[in-house]
PDB file of N, CA and C in Angstrom:
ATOM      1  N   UNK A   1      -3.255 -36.933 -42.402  1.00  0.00           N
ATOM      2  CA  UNK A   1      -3.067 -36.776 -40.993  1.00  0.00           C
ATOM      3  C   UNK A   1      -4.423 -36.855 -40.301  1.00  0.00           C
ATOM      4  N   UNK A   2      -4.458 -37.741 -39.154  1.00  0.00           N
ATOM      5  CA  UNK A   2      -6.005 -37.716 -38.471  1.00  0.00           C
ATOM      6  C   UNK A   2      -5.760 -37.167 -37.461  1.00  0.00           C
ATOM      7  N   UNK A   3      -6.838 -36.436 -37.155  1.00  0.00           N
ATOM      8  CA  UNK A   3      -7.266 -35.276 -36.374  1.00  0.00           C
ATOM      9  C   UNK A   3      -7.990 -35.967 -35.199  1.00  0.00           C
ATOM     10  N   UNK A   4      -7.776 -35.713 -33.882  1.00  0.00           N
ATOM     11  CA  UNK A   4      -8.177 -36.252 -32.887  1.00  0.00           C
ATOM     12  C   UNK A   4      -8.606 -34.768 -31.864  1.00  0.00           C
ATOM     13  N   UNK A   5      -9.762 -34.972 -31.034  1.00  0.00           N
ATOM     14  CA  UNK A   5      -9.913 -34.105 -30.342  1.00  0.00           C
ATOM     15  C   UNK A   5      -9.285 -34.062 -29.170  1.00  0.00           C
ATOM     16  N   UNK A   6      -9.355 -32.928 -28.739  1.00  0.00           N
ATOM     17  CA  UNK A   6      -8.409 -32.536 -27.789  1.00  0.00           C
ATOM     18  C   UNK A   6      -9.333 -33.002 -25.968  1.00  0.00           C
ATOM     19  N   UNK A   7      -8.684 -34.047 -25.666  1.00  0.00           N
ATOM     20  CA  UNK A   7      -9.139 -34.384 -23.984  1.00  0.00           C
ATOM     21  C   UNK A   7      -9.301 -33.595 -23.434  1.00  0.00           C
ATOM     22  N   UNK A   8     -10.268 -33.437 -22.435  1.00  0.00           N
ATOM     23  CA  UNK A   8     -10.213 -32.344 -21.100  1.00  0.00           C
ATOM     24  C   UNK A   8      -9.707 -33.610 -19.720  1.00  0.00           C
ATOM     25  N   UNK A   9      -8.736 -32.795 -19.709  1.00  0.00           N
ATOM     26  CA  UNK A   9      -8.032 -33.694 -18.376  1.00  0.00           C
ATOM     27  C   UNK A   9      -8.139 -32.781 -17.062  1.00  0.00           C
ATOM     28  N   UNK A  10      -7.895 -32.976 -15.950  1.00  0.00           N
ATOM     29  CA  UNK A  10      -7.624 -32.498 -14.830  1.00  0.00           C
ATOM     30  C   UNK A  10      -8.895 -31.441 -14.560  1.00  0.00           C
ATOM     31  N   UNK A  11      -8.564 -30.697 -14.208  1.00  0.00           N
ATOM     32  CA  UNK A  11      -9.644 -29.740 -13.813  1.00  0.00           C
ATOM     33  C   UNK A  11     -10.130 -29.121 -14.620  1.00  0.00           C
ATOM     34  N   UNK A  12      -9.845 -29.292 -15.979  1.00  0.00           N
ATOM     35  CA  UNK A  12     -10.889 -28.286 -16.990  1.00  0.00           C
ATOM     36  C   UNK A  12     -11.845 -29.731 -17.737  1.00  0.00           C
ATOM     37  N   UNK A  13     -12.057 -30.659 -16.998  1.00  0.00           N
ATOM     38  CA  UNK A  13     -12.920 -32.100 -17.461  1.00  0.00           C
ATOM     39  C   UNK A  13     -14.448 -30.949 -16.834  1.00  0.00           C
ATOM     40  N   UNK A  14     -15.452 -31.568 -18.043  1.00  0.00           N
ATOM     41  CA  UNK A  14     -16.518 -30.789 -18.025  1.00  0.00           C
ATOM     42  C   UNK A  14     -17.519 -31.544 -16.416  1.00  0.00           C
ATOM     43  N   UNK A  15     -17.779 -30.289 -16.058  1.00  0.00           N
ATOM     44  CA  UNK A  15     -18.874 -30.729 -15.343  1.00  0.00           C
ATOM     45  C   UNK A  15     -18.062 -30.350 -13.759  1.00  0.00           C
ATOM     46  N   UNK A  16     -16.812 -30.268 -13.608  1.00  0.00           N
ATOM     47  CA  UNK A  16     -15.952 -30.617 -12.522  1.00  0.00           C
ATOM     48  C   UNK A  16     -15.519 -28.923 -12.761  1.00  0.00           C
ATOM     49  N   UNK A  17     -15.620 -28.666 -11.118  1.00  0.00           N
ATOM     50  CA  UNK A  17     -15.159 -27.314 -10.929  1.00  0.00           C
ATOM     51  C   UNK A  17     -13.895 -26.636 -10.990  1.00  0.00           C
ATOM     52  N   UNK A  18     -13.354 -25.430 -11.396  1.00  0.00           N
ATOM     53  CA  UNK A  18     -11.921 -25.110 -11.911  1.00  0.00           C
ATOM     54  C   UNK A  18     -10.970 -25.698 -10.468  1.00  0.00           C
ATOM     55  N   UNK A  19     -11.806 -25.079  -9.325  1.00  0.00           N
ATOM     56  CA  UNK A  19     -11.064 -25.513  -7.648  1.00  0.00           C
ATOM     57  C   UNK A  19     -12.012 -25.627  -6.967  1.00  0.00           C
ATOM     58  N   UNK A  20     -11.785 -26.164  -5.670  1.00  0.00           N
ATOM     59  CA  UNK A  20     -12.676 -26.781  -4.306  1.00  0.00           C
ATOM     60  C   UNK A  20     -11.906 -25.854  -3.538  1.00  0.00           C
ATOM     61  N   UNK A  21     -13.173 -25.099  -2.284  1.00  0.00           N
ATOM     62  CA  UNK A  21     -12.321 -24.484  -1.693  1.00  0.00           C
ATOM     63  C   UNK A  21     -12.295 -25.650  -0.477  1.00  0.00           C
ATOM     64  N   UNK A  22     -11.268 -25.760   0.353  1.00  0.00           N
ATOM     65  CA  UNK A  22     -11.346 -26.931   1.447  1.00  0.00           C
ATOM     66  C   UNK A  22     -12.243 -26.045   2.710  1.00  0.00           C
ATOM     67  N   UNK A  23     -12.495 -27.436   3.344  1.00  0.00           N
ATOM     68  CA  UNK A  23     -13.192 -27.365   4.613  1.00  0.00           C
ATOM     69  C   UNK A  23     -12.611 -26.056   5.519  1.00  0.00           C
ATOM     70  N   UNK A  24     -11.486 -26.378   5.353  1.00  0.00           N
ATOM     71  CA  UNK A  24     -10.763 -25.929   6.560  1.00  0.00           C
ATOM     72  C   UNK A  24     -10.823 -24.182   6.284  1.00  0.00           C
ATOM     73  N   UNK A  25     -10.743 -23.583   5.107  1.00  0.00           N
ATOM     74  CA  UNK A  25     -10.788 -22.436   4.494  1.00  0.00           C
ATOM     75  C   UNK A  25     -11.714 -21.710   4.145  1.00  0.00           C
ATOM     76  N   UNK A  26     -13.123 -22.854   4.028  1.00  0.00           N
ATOM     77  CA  UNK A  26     -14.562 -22.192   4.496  1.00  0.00           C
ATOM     78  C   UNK A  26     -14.708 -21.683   5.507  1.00  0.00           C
ATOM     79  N   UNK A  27     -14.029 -22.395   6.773  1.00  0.00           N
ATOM     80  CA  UNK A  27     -14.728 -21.995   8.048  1.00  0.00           C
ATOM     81  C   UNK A  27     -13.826 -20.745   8.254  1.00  0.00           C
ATOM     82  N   UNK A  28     -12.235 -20.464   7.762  1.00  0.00           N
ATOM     83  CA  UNK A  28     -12.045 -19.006   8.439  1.00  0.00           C
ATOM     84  C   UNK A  28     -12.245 -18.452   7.291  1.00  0.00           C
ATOM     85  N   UNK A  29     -13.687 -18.204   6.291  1.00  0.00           N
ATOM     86  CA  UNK A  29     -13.398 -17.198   5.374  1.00  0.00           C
ATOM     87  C   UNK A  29     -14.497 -15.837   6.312  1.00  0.00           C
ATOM     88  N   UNK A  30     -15.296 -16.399   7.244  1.00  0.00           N
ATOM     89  CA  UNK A  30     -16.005 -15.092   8.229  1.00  0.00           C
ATOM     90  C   UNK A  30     -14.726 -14.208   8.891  1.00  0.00           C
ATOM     91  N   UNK A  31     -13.760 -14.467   9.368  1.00  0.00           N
ATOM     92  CA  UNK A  31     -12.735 -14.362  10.487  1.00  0.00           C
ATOM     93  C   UNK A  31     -11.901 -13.503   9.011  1.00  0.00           C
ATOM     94  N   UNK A  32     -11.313 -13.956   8.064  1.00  0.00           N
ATOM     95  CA  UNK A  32     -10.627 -13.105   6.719  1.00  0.00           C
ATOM     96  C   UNK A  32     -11.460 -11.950   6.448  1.00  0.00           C
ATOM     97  N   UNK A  33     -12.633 -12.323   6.179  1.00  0.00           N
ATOM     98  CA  UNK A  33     -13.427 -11.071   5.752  1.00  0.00           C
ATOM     99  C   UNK A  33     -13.278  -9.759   7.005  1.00  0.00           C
ATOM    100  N   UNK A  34     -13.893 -10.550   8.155  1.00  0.00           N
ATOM    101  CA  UNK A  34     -13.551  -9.313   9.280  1.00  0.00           C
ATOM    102  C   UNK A  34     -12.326  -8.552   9.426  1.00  0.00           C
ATOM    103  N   UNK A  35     -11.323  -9.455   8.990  1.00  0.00           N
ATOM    104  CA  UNK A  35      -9.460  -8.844   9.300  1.00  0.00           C
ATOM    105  C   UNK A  35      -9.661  -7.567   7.976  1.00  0.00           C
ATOM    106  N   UNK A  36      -9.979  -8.082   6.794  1.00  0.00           N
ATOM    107  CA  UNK A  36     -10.091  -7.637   5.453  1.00  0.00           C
ATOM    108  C   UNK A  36     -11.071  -5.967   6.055  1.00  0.00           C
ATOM    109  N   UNK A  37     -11.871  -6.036   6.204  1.00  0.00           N
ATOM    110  CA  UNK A  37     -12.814  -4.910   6.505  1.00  0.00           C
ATOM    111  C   UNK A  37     -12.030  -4.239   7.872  1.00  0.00           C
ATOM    112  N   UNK A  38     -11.513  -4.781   8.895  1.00  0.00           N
ATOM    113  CA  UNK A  38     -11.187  -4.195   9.273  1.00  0.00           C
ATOM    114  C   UNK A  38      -9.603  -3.145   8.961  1.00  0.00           C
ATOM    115  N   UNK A  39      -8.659  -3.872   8.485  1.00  0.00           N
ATOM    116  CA  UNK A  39      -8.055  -3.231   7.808  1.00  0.00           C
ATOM    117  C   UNK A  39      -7.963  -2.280   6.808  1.00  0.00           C
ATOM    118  N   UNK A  40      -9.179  -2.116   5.958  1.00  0.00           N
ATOM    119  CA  UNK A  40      -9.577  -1.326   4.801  1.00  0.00           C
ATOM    120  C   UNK A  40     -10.532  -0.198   5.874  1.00  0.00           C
ATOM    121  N   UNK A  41     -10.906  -0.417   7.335  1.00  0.00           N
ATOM    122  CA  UNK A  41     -11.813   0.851   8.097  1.00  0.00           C
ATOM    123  C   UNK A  41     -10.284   1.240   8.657  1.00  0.00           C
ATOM    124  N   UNK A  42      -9.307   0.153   9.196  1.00  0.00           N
ATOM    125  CA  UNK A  42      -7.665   1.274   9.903  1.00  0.00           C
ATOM    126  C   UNK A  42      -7.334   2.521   8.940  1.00  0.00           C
ATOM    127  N   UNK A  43      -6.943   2.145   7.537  1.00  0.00           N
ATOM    128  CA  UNK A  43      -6.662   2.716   6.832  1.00  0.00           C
ATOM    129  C   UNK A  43      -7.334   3.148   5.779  1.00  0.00           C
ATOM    130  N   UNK A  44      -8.369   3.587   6.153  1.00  0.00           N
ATOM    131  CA  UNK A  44      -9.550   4.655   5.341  1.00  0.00           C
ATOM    132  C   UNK A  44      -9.400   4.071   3.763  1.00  0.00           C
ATOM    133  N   UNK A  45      -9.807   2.965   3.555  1.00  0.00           N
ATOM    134  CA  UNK A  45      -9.444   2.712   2.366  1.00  0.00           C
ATOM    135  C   UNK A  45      -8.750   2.993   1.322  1.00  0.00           C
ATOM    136  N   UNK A  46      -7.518   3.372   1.751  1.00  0.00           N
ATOM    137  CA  UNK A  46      -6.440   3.945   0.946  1.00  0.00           C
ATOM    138  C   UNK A  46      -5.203   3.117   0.938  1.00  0.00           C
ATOM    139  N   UNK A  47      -4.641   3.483  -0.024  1.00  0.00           N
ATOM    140  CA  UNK A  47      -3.395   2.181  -0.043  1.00  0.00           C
ATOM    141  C   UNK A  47      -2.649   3.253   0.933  1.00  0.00           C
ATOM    142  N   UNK A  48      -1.180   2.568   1.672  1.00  0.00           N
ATOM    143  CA  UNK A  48      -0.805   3.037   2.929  1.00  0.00           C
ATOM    144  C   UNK A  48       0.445   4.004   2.076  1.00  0.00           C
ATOM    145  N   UNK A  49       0.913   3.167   0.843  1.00  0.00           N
ATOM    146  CA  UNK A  49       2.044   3.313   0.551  1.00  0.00           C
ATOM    147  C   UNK A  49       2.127   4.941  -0.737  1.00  0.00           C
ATOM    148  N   UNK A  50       1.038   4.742  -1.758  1.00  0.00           N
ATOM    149  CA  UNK A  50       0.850   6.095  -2.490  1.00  0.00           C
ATOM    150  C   UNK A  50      -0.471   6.886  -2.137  1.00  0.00           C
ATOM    151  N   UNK A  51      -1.379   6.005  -1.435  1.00  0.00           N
ATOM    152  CA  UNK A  51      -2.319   6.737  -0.954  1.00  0.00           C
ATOM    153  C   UNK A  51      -3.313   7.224  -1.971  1.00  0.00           C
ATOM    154  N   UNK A  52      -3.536   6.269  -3.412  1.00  0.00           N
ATOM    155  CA  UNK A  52      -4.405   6.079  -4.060  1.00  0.00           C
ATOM    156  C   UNK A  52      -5.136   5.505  -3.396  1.00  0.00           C
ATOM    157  N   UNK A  53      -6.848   4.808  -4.333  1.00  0.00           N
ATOM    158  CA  UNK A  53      -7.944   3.836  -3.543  1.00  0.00           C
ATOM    159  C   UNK A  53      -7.078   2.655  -3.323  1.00  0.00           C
ATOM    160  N   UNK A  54      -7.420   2.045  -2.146  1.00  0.00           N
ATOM    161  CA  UNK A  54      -6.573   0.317  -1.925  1.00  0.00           C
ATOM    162  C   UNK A  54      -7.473  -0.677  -2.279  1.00  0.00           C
ATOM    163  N   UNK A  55      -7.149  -1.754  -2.553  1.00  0.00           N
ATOM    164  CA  UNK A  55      -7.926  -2.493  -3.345  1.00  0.00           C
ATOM    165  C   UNK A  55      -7.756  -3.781  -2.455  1.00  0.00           C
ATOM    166  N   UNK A  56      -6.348  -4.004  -2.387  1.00  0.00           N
ATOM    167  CA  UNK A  56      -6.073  -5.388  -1.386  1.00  0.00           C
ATOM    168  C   UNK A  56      -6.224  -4.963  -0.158  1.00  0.00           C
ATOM    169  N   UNK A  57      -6.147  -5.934   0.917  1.00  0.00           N
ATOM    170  CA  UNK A  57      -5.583  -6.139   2.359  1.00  0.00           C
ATOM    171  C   UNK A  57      -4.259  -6.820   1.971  1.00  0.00           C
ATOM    172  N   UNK A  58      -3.372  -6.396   2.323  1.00  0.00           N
ATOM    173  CA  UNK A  58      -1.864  -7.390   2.484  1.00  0.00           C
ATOM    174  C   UNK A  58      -1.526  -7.922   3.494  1.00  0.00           C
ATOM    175  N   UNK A  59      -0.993  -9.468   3.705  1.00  0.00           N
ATOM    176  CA  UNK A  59      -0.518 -10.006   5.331  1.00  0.00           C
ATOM    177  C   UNK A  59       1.009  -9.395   5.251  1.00  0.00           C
ATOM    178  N   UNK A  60       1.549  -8.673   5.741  1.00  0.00           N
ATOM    179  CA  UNK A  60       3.077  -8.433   6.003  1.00  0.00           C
ATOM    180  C   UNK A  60       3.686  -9.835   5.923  1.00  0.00           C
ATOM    181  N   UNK A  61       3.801 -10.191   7.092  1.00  0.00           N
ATOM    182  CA  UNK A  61       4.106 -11.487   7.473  1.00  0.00           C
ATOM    183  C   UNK A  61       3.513 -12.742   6.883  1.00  0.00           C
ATOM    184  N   UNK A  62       3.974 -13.337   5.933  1.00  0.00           N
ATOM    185  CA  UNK A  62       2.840 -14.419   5.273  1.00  0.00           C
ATOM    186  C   UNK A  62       1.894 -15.478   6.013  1.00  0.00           C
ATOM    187  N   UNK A  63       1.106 -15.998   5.445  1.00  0.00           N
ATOM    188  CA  UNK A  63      -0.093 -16.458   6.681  1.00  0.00           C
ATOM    189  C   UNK A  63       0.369 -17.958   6.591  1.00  0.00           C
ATOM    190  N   UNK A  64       1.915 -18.452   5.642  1.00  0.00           N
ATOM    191  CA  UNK A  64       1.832 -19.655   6.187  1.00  0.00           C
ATOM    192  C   UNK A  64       3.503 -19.426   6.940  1.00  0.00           C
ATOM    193  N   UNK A  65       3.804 -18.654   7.076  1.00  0.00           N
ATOM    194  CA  UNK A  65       5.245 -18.291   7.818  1.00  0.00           C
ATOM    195  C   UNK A  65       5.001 -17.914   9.766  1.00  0.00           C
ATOM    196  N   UNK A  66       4.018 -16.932   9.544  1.00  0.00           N
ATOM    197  CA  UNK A  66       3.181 -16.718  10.962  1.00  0.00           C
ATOM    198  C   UNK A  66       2.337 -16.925  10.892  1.00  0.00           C
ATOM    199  N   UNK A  67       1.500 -18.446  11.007  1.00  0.00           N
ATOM    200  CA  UNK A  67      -0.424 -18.452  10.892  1.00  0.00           C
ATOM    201  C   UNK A  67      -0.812 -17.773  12.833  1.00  0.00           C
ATOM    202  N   UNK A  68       0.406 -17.960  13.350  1.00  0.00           N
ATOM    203  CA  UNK A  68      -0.563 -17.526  14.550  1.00  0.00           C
ATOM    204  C   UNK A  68      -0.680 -15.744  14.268  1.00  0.00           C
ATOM    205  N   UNK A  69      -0.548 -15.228  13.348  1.00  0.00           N
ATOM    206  CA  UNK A  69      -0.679 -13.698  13.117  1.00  0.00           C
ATOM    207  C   UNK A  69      -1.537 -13.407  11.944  1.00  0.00           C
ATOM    208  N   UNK A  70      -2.011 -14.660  11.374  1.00  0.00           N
ATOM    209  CA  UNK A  70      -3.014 -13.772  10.126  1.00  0.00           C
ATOM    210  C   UNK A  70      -4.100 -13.174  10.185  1.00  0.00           C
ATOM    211  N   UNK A  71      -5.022 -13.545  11.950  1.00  0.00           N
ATOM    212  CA  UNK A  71      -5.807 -12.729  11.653  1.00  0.00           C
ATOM    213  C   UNK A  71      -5.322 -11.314  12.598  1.00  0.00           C
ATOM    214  N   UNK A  72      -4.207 -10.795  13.103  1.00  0.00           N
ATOM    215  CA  UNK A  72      -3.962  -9.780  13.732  1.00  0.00           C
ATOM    216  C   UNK A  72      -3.475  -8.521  12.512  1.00  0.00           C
ATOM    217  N   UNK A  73      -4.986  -7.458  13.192  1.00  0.00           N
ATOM    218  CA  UNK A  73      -4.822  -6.173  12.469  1.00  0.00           C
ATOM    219  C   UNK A  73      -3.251  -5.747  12.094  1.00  0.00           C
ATOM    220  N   UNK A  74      -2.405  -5.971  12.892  1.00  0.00           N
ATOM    221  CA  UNK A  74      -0.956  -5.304  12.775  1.00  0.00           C
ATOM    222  C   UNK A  74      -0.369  -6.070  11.612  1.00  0.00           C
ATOM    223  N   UNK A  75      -0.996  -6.932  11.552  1.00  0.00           N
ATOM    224  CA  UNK A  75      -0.036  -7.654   9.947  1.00  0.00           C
ATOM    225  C   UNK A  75      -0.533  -7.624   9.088  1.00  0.00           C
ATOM    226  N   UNK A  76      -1.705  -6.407   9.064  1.00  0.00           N
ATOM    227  CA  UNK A  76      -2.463  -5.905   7.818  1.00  0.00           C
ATOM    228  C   UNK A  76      -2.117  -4.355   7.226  1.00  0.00           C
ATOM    229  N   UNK A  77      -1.933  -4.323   6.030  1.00  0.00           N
ATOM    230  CA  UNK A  77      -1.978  -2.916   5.632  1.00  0.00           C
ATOM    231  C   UNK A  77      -2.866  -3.097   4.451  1.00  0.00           C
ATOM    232  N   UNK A  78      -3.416  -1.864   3.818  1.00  0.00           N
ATOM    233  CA  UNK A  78      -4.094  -1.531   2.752  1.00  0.00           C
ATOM    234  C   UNK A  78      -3.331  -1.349   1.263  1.00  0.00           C
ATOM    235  N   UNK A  79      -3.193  -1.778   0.579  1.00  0.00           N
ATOM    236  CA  UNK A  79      -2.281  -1.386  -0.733  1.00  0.00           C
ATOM    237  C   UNK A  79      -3.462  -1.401  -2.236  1.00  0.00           C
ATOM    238  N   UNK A  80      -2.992  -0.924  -2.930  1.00  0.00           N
ATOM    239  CA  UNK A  80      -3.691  -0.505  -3.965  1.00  0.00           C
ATOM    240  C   UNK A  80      -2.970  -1.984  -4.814  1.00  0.00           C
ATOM    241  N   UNK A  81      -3.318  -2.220  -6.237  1.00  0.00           N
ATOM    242  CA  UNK A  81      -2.657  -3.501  -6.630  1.00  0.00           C
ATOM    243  C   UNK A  81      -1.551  -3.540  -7.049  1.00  0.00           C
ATOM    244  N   UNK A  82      -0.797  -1.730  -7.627  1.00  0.00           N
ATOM    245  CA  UNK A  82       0.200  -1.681  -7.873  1.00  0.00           C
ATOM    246  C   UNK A  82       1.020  -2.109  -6.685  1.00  0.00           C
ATOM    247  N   UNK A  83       1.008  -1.593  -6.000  1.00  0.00           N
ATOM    248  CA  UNK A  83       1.759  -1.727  -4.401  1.00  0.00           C
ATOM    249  C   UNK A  83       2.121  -3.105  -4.283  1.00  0.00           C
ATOM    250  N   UNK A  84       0.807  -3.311  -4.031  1.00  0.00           N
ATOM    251  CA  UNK A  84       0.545  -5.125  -3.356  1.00  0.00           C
ATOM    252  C   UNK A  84       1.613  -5.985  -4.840  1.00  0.00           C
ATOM    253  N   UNK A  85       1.882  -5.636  -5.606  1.00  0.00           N
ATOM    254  CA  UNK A  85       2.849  -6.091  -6.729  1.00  0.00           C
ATOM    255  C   UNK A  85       4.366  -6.283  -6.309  1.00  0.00           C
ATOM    256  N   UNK A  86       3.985  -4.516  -6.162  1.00  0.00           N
ATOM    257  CA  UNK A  86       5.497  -4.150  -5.539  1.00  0.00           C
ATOM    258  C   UNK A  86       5.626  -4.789  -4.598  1.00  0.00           C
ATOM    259  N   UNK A  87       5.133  -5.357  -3.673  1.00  0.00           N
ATOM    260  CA  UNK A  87       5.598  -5.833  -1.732  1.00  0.00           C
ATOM    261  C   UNK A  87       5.903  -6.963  -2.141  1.00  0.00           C
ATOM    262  N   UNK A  88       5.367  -7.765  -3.703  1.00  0.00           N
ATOM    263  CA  UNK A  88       5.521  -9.086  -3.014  1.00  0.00           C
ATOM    264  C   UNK A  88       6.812  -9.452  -4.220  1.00  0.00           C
ATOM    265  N   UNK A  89       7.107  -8.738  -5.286  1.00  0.00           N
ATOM    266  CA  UNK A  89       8.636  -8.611  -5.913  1.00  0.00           C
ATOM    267  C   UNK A  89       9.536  -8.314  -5.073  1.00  0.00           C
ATOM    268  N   UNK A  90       9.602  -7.236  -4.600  1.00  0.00           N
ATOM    269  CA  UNK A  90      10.585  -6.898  -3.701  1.00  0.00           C
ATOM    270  C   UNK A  90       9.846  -6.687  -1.898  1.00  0.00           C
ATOM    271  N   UNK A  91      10.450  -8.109  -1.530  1.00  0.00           N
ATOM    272  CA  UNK A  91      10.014  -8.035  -0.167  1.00  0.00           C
ATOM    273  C   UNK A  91      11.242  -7.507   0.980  1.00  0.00           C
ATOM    274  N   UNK A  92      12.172  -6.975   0.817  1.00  0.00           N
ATOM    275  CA  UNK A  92      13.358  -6.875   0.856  1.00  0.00           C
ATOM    276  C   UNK A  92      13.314  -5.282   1.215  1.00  0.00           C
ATOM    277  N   UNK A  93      12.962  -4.892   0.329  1.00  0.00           N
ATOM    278  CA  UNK A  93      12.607  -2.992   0.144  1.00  0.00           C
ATOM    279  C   UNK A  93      11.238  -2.989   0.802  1.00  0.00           C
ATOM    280  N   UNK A  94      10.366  -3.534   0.663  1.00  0.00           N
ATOM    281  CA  UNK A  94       9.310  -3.330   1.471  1.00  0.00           C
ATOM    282  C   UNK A  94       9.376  -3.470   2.835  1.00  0.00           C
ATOM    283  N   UNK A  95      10.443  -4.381   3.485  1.00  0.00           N
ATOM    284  CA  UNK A  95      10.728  -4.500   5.007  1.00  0.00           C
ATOM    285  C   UNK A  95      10.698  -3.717   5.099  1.00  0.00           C
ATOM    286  N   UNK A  96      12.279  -2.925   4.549  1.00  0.00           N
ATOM    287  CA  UNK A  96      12.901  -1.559   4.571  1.00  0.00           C
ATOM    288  C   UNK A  96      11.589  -0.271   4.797  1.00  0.00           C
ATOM    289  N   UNK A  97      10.764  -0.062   3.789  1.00  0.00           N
ATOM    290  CA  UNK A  97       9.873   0.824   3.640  1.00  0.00           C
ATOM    291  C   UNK A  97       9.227   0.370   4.785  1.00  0.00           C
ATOM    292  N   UNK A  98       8.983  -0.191   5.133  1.00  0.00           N
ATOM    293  CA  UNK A  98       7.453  -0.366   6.693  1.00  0.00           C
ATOM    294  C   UNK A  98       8.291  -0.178   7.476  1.00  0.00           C
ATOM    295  N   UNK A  99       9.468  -0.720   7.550  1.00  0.00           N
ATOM    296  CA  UNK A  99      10.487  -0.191   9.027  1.00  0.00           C
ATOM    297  C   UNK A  99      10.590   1.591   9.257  1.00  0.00           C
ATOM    298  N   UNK A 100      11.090   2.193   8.061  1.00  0.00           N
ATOM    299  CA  UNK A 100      10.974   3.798   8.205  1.00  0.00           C
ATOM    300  C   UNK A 100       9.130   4.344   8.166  1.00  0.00           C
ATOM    301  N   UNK A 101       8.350   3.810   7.712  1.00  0.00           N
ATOM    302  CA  UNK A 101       7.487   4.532   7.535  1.00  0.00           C
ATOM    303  C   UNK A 101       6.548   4.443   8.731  1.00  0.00           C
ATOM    304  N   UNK A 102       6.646   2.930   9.263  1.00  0.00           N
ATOM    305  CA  UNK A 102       5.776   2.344  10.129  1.00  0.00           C
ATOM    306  C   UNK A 102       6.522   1.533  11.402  1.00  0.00           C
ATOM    307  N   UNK A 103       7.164   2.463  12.617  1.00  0.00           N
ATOM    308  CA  UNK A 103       8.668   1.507  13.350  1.00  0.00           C
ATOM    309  C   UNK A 103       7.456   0.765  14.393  1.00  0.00           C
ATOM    310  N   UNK A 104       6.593   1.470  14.707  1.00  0.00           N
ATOM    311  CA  UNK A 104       5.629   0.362  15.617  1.00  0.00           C
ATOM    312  C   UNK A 104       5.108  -0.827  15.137  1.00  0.00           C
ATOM    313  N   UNK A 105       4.195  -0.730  13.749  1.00  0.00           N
ATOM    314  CA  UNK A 105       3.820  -1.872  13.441  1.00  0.00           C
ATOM    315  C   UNK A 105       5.032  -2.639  12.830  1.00  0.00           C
ATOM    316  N   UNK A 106       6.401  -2.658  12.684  1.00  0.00           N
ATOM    317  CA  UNK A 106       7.441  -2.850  12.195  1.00  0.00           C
ATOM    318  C   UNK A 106       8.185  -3.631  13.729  1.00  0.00           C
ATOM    319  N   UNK A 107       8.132  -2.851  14.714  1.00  0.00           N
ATOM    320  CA  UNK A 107       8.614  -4.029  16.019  1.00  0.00           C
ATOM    321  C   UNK A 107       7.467  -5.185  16.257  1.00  0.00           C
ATOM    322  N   UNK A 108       6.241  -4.326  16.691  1.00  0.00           N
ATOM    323  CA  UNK A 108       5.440  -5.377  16.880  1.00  0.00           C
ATOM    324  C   UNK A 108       5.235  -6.714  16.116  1.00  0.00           C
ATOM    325  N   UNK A 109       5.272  -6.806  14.716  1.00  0.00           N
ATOM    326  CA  UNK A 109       5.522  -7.528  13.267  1.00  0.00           C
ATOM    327  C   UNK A 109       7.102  -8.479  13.847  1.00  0.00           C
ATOM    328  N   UNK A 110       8.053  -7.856  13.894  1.00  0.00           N
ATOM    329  CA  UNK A 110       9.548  -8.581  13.774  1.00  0.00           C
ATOM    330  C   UNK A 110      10.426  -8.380  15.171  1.00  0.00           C
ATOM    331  N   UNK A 111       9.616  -7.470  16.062  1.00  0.00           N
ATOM    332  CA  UNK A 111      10.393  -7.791  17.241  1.00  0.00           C
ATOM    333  C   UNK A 111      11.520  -7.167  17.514  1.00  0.00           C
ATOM    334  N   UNK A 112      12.064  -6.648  16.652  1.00  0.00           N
ATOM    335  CA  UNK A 112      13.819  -6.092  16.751  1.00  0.00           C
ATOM    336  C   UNK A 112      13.575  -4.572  16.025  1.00  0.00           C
ATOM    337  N   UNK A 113      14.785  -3.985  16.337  1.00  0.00           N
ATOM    338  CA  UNK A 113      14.619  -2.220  15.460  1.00  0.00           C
ATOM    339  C   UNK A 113      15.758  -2.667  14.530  1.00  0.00           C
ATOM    340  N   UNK A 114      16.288  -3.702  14.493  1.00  0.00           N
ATOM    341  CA  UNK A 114      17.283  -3.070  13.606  1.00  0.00           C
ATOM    342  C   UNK A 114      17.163  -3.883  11.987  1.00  0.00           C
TER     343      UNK A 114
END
C-alpha cells in the first residue's frame, strides 16, 4: 500500500491565515468594544441571570435579525458562559425569563407585553 501525504487544502494551506476578518467588521470593532464595556459597566460585571462573574456581552436580539439595534445598550446583557449557552439553546425560555425578570428592557427590545 503507498502512502501519500496528506494535502493542506482550504484554510489550513500553510502560510494562509485560519480567517480574514472583513473590512467592513474592522471598522465597527471600536463601536463593539464600546457596546461590550459598556454593558459589562450596566451590569457590574456580573452575569444578569445567576449573578456569578460574566464573561460575555449577549445581543438579545441577534445582530443580523435587528442590525439597526446591535449597538443599543438595551439589547445587551451580561451572562457568564454558562448562561450565554443557555440563551442561545433555549431562546424560547430565555424570552420568557427577560420578559419576567426584565419587562422594560423586554418592551423596549419587542415592543408588546404579551
Amino acid at each position: 500500500m503507498k502512502h501519500t501525504p496528506l494535502k493542506r487544502t482550504g484554510f489550513l494551506k500553510r502560510g494562509k491565515p485560519l480567517a480574514k476578518t472583513s473590512k467592513k467588521r474592522r471598522q465597527e470593532m471600536p463601536q463593539m468594544r464600546a457596546w461590550h464595556d459598556a454593558v459589562f459597566e450596566r451590569d457590574d460585571s456580573r452575569c444578569v441571570k445567576c449573578l456569578r462573574e460574566g464573561t460575555d456581552a449577549h445581543h438579545i436580539r441577534c445582530r443580523n435579525v435587528a442590525p439597526e439595534m446591535k449597538h443599543d445598550l438595551t439589547n445587551g446583557i451580561c451572562l457568564c458562559r454558562l448562561c450565554h449557552t443557555w440563551f442561545h439553546c433555549y431562546p424560547t425560555m430565555a424570552k420568557d425569563w427577560l420578559k419576567q425578570t426584565r419587562p422594560d428592557q423586554y418592551e423596549h427590545l419587542y415592543g408588546d407585553k404579551t
